[in-house]
Protein backbone atom coordinates (compact mmCIF):
# COMPACT_ATOMS: atom_id res chain seq x y z
CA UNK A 1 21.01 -3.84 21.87
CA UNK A 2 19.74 -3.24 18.37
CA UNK A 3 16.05 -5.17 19.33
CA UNK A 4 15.08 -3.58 22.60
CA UNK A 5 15.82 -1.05 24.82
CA UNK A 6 16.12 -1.28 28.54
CA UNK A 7 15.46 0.87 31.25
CA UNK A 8 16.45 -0.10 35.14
CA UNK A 9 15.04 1.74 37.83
CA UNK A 10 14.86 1.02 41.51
CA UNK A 11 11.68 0.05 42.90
CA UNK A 12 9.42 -2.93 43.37
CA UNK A 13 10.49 -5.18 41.03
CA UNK A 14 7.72 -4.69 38.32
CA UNK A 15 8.16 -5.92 34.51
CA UNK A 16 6.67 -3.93 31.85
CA UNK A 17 7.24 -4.47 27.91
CA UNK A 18 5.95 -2.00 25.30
CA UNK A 19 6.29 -1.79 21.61
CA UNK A 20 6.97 0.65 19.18
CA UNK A 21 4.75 1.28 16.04
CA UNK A 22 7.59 0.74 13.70
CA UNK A 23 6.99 -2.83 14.27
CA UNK A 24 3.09 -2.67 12.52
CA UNK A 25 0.09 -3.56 13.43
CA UNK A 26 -2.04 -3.86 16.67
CA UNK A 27 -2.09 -7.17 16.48
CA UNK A 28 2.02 -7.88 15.71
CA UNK A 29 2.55 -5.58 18.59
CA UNK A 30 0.43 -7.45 21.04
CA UNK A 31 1.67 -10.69 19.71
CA UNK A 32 5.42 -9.41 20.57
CA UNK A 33 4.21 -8.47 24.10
CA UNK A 34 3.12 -11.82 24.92
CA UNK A 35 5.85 -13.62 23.60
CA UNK A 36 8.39 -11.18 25.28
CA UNK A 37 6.38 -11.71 28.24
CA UNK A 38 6.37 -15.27 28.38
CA UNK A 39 10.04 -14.92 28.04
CA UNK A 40 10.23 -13.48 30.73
CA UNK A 41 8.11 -15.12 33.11
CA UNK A 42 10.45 -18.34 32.17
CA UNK A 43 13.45 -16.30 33.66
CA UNK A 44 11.51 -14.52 36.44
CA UNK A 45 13.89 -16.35 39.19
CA UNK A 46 16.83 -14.10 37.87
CA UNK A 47 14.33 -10.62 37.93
CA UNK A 48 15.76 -8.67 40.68
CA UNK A 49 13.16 -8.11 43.11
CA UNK A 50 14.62 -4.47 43.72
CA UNK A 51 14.30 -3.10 39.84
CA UNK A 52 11.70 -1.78 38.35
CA UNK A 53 12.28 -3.28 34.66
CA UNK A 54 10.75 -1.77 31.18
CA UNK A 55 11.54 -3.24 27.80
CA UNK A 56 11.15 -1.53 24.94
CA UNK A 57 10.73 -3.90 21.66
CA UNK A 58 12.14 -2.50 18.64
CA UNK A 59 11.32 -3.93 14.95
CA UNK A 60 14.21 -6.06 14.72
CA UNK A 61 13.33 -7.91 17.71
CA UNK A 62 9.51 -7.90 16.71
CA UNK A 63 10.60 -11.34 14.94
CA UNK A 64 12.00 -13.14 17.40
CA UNK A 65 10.34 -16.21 18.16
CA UNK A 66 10.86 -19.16 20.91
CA UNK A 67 14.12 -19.66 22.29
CA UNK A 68 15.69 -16.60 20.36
CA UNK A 69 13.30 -14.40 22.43
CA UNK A 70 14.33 -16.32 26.11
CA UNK A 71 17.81 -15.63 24.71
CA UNK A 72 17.11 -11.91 24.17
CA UNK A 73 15.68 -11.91 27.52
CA UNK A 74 18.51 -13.86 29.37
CA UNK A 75 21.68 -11.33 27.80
CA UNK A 76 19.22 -8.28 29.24
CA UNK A 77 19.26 -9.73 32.09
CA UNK A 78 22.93 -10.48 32.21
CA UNK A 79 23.42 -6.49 32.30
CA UNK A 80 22.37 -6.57 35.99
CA UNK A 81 25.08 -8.63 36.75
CA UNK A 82 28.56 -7.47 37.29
């Protein structure tokens, strides 16, 4: 995916997002995290409880606003499922 990258690792089920710097300031990078994270909290019924899940924002995803982010979050989560 050329707007995140996304680690899976087995464990509690926690959710973590972080940013890189490429994508600017402090403020654009928190403002990604919470609307990344509100993404995800509208899709938390298809979180495995078993993963351990950590997003990685690029720049190109920095952007992303509304349903283009719950998208984005929704074809991540696809990967878990075969």
């Amino acid at each position: 995916m050329p707007y995140a990258q996304v680690i899976f690792l087995s464990g509690q089920g926690r959710i973590a997002i972080g940013t890189s710097r490429q994508i600017g300031s402090i403020v654009k990078r928190n403002r990604t995290k919470r609307r990344w994270r509100e993404a995800l909290r509208t899709l938390l019924s298809q979180v495995p409880e078993n993963l351990d899940t950590f997003i990685i924002v690029k720049p190109s995803g920095a952007d992303f606003k509304g349903q283009s982010v719950i998208e984005a979050v929704r074809v991540i989560l696809s990967q878990l499922r075969p």
